[in-house]
Protein backbone atom coordinates (compact mmCIF):
# COMPACT_ATOMS: atom_id res chain seq x y z
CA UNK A 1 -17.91 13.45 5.77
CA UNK A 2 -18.01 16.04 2.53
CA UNK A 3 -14.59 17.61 3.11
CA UNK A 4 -11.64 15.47 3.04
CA UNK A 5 -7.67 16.38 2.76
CA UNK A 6 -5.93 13.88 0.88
CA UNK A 7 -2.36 14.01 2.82
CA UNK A 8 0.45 13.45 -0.12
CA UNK A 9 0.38 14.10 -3.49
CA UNK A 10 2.37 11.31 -5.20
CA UNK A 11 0.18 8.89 -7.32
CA UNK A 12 -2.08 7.35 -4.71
CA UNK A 13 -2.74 10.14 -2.88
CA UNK A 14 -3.60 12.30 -6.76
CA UNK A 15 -6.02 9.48 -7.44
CA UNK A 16 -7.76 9.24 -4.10
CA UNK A 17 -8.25 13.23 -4.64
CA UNK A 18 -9.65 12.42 -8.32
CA UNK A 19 -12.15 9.64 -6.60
CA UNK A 20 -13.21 12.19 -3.95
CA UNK A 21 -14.35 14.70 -6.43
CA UNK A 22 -16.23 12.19 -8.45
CA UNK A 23 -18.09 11.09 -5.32
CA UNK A 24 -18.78 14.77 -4.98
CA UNK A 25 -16.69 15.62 -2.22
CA UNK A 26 -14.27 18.65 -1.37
CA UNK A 27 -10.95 17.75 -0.86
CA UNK A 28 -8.09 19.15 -0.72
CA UNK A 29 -4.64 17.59 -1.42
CA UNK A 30 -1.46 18.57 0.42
CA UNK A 31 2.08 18.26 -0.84
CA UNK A 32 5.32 19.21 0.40
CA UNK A 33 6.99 19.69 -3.37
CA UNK A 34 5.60 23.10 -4.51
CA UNK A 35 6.34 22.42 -7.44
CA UNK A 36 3.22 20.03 -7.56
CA UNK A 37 1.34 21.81 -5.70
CA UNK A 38 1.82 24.62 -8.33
CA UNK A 39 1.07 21.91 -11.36
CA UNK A 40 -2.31 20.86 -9.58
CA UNK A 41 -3.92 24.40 -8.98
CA UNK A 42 -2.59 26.32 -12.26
CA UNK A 43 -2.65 23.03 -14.58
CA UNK A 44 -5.00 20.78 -13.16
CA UNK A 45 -2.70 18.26 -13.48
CA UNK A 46 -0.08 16.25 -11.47
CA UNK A 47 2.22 15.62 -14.79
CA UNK A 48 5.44 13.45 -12.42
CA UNK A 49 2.83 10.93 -11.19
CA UNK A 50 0.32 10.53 -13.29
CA UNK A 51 0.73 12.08 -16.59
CA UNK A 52 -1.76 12.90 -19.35
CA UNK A 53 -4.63 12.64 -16.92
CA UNK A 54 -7.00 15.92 -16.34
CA UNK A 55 -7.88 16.67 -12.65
CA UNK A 56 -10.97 18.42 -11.77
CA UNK A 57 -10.37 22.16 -11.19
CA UNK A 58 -12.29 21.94 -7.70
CA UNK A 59 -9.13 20.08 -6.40
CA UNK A 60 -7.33 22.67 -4.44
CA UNK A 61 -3.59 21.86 -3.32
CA UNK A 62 -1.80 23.19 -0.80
CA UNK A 63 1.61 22.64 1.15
CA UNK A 64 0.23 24.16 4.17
CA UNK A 65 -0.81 21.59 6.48
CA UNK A 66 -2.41 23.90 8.94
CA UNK A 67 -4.77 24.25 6.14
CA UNK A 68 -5.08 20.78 5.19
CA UNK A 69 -5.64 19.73 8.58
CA UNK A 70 -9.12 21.77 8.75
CA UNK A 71 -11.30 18.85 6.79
CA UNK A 72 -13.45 16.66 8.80
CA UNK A 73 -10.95 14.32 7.98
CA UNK A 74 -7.58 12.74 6.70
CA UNK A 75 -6.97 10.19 3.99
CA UNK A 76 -2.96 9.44 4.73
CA UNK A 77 -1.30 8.57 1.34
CA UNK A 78 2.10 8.88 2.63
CA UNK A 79 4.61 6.09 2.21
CA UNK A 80 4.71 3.50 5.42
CA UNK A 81 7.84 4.55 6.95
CA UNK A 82 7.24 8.19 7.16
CA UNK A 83 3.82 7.39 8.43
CA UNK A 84 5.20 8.22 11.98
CA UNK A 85 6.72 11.15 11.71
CA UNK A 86 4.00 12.81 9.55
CA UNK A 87 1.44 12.00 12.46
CA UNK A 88 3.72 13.32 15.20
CA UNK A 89 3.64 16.33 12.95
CA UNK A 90 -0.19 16.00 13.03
CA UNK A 91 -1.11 15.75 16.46
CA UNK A 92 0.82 19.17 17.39
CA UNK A 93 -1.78 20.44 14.89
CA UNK A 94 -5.16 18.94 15.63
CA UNK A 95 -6.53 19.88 18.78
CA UNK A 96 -9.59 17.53 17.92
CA UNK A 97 -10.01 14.08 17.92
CA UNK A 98 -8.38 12.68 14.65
CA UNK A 99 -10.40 10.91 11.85
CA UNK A 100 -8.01 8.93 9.47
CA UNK A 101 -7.52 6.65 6.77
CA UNK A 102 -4.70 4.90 6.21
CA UNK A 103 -3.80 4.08 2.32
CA UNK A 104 -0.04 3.35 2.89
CA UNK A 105 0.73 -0.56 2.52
CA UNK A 106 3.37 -1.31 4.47
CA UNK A 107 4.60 -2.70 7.95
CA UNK A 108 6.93 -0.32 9.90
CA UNK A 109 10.70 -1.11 10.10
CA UNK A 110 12.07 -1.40 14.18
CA UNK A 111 8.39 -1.51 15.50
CA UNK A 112 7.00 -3.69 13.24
CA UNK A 113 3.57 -2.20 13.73
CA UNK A 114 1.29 -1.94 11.40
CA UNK A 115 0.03 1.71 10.32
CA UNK A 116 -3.53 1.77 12.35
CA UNK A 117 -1.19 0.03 15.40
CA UNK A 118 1.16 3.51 14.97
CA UNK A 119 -2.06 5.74 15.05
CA UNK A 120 -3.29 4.30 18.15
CA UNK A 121 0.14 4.85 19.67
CA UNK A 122 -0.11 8.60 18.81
CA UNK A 123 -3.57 9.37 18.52
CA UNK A 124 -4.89 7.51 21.63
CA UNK A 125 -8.42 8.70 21.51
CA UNK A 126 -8.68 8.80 17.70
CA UNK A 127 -10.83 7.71 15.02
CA UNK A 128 -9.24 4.89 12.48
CA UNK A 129 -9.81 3.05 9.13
CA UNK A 130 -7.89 1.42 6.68
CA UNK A 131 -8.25 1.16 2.65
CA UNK A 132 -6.77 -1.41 0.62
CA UNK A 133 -7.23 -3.79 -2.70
CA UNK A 134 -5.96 -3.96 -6.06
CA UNK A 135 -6.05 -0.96 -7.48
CA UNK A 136 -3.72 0.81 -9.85
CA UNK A 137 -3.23 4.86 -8.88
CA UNK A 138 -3.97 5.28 -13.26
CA UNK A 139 -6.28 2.99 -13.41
CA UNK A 140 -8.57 4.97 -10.44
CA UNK A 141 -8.03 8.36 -12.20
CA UNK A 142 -8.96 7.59 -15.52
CA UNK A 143 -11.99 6.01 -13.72
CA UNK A 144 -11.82 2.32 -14.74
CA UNK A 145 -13.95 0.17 -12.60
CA UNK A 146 -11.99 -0.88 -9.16
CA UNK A 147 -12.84 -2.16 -6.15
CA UNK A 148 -11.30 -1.26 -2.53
CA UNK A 149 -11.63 -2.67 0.90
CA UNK A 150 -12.19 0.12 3.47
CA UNK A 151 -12.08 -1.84 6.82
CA UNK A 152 -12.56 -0.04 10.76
CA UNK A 153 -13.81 -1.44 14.06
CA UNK A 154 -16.30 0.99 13.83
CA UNK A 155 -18.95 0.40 11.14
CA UNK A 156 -20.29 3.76 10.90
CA UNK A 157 -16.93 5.74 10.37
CA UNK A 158 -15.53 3.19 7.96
CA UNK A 159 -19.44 3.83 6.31
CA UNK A 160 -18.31 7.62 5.55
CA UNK A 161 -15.15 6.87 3.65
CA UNK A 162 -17.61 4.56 1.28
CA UNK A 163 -19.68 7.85 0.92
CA UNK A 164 -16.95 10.37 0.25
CA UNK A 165 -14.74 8.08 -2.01
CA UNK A 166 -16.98 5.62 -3.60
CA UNK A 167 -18.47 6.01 -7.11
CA UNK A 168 -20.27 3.53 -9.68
CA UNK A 169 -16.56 2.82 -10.82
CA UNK A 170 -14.66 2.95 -7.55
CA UNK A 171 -16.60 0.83 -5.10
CA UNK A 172 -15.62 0.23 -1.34
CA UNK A 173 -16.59 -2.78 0.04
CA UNK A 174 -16.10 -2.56 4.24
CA UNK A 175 -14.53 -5.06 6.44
CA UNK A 176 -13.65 -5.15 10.54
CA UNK A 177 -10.21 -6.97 9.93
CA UNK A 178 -8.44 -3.87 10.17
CA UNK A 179 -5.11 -6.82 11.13
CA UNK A 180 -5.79 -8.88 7.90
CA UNK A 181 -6.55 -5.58 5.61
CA UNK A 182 -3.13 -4.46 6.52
CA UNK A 183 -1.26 -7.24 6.55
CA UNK A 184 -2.52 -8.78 3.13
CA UNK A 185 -1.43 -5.21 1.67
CA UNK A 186 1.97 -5.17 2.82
CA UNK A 187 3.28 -8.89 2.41
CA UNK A 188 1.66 -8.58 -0.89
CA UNK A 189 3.91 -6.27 -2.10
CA UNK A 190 7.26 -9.03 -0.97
CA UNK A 191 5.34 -11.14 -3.25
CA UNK A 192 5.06 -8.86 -6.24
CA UNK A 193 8.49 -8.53 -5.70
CA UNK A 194 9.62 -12.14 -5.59
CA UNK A 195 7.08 -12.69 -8.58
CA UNK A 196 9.73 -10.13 -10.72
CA UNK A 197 12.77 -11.82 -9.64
CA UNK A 198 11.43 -15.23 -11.11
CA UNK A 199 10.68 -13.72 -14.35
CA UNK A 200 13.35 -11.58 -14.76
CA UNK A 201 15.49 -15.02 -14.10
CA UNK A 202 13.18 -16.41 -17.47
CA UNK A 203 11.78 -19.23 -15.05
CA UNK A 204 8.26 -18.89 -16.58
CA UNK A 205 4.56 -18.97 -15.30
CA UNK A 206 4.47 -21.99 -13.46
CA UNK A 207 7.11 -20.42 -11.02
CA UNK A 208 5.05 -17.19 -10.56
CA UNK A 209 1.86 -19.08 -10.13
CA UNK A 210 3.85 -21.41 -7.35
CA UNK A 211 4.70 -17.90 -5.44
CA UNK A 212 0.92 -16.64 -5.81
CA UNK A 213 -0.40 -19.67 -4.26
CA UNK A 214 2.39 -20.90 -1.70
CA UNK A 215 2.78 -16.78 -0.94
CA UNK A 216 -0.63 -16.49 -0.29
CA UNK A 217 -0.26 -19.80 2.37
CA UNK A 218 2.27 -17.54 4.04
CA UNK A 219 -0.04 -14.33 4.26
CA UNK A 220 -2.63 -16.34 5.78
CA UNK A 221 0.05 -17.71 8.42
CA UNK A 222 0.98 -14.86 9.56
CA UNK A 223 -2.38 -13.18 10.06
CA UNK A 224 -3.61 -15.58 11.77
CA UNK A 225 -0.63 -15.33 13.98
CA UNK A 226 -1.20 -11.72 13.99
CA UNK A 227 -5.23 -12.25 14.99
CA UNK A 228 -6.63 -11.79 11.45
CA UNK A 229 -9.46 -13.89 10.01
CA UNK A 230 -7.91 -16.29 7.18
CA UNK A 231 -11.40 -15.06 5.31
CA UNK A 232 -9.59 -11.93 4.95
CA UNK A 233 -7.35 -12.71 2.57
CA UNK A 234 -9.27 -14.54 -0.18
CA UNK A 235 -10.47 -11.45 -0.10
CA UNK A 236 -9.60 -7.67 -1.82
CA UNK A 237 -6.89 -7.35 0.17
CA UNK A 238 -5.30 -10.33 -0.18
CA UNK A 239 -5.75 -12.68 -3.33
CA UNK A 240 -7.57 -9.76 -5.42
CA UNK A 241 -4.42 -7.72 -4.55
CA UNK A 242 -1.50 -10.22 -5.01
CA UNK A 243 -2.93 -11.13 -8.56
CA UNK A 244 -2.83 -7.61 -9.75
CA UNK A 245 0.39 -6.67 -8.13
CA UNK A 246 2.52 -10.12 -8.82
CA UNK A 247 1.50 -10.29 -13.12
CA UNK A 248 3.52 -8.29 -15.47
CA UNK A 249 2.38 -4.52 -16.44
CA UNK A 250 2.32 -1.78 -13.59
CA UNK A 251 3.54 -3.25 -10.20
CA UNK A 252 6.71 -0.95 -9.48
CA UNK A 253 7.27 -3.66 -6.76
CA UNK A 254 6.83 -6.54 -9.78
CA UNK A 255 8.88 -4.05 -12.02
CA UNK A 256 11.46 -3.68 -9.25
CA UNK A 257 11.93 -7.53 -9.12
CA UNK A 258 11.91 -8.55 -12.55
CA UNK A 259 15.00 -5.36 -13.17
CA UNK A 260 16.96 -7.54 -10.41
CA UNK A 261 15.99 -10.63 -11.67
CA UNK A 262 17.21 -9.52 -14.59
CA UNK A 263 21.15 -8.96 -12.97
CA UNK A 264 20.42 -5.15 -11.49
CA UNK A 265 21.84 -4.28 -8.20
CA UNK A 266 19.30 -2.96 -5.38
CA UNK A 267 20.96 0.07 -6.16
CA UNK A 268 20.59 0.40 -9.77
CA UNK A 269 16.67 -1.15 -9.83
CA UNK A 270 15.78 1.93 -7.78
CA UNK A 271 17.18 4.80 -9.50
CA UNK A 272 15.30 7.04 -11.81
CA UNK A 273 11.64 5.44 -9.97
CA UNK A 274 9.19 7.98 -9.20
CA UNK A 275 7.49 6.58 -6.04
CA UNK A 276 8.27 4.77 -2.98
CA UNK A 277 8.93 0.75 -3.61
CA UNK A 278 7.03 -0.29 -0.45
CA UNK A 279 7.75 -3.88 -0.82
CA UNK A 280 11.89 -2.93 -0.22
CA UNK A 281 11.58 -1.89 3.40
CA UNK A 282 8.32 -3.80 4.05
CA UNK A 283 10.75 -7.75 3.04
CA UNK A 284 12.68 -6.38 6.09
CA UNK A 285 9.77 -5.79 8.12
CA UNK A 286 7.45 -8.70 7.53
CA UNK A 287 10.44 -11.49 7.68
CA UNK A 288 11.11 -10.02 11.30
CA UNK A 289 7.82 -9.88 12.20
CA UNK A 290 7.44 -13.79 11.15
CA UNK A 291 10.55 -14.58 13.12
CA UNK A 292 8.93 -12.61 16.28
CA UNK A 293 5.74 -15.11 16.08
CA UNK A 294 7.37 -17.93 14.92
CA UNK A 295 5.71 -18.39 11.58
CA UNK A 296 7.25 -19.53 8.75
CA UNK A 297 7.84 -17.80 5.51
CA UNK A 298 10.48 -19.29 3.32
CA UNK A 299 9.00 -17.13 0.25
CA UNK A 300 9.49 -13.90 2.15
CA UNK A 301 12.49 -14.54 3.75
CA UNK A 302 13.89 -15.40 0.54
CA UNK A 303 13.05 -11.94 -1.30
CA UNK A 304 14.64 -10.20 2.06
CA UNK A 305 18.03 -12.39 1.57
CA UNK A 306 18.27 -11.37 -1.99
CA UNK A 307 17.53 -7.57 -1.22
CA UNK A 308 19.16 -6.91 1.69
CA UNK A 309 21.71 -9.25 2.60
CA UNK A 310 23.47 -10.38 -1.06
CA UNK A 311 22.24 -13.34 -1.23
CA UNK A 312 22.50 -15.32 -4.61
CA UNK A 313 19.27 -15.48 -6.88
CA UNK A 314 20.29 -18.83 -8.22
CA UNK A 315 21.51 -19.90 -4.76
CA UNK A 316 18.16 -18.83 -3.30
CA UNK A 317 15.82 -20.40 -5.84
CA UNK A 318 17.59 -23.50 -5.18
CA UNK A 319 17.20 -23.59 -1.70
CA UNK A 320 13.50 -23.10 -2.27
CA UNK A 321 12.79 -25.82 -4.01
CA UNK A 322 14.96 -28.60 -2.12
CA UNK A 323 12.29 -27.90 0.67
CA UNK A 324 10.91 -30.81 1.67
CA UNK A 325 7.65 -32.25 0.24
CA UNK A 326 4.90 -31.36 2.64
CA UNK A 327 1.02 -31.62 2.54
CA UNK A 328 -0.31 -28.69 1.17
């Protein structure tokens, strides 16, 4: 696996390009904005997502899928909910069997499947893995030491994403869970969220640390409802990623929370953001999936009521905490 196609160019998809290159693989990187695509091949440089940071001149963009599409295989840095469409678009262009790897972290809305779940549906007979773990799109292309979880039912596939990413400074560790990878990833985000929202509402650390630890009792819930391993999410993808993404400095999902914790609308915390804010759609998606399996996720289900259906911060909080006592 030496020649990859990194499919989107926002942040995560710029960095995952930067990694491939140091691991001393061809990639190329496809975006739909030529604009970006014009800013990576003349400037070496993707200046609306991650500014001030040098790419390496062998990066070659392109908008042309066709072309993109010719690599031995796809790392999908799309956000979750166009995740569908982009792989209908895909399978009208790969007459092969598909090789993929999911980076989006997310849980589709209507479906509620999970991205590997949508791949099977449209690429029957293909090939699938999943990457996830805290790590920072800036932090990965300025090459500060992070470390992934690349997880696939099949060891051996999931083995060549270690060799065409990985790097002394961006190291893959592999997993089978492809259920719990996923999962922690998305509900982490609701978290991150909900971890904002508390500190934009000034009610200090001991709050935020109460959603890490009773959030993470909720993750675990629902993957093992789901069929994950609860060894999963002590894990990269799971505590390793809530702690980066729910303390203060560059969570747009923590950043999202604390502007409406703070008395923004929905509305007005979203504008001007460069970026999908996977944790918006994703409340929607993992409180319905809870409800489906009968699991329950007061912490979740409170950052959906606040989001998407008006309900009071205060009012919320409130209703939190009157919970009764239980054993941990």
């Amino acid at each position: 696996m030496r020649r990859l196609a990194v499919i989107g160019a926002g942040g995560w998809g710029t960095a995952l390009a930067i990694a491939a290159r140091r691991a001393g693989t061809s990639v190329f990187l496809w975006g739909r904005d030529p604009e970006i695509v014009h800013w990576v091949n003349e400037r070496h440089e993707n200046p609306r997502y991650l500014p001030g940071i040098r790419l390496d001149p062998a990066i070659v963009a392109t908008s042309d899928l066709c072309r993109a599409v010719t690599a031995e295989a796809l790392v999908l840095a799309v956000p979750a909910q166009a995740m569908r469409a982009l792989l209908l678009r895909l399978r009208e262009l790969i007459a092969h069997r598909a090789s993929l790897l999911f980076c989006a972290k997310g849980i589709e809305i209507g479906t509620l499947e999970l991205m590997s779940e949508i791949g099977r549906e449209v690429f029957a007979d293909g090939r699938f893995a999943v990457l996830s773990g805290p790590s920072f799109a800036a932090e990965v292309a300025r090459d500060l030491p992070t470390a992934v979880v690349i997880a696939s039912a099949d060891d051996t596939f999931a083995q060549g994403f270690v060799t065409a990413l990985g790097s002394s400074r961006f190291r893959p560790y592999l997993s089978t869970d492809l259920v719990g990878v996923e999962l922690g990833g998305a509900v982490k985000n609701v978290l991150a969220i909900g971890c904002g929202v508390v500190a934009g509402r000034g009610f200090g650390d001991n709050a935020r640390a109460a959603i890490i630890t009773r959030g993470l009792a909720e993750m675990v819930r629902l993957g093992l409802a789901k069929g994950a391993r609860a060894e999963t999410f002590s894990g990269l993808s799971g505590l390793g990623d809530i702690v980066l993404s729910c303390t203060p400095g560059q969570s747009r999902n923590y950043a999202l929370g604390l502007a409406i914790g703070a008395g923004a609308s929905l509305e007005e915390a979203l504008s001007g953001r460069h970026g999908v804010i996977e944790g918006v759609a994703t409340a929607r998606a993992v409180t319905a999936m809870a409800a489906s399996l009968g699991v329950e996720m007061p912490i979740c289900a409170a950052v959906e009521a606040v989001l998407h259906r008006g309900a009071s911060i205060d009012a919320t909080i409130e209703l939190l905490l009157r919970r009764p006592y239980r054993p941990e």
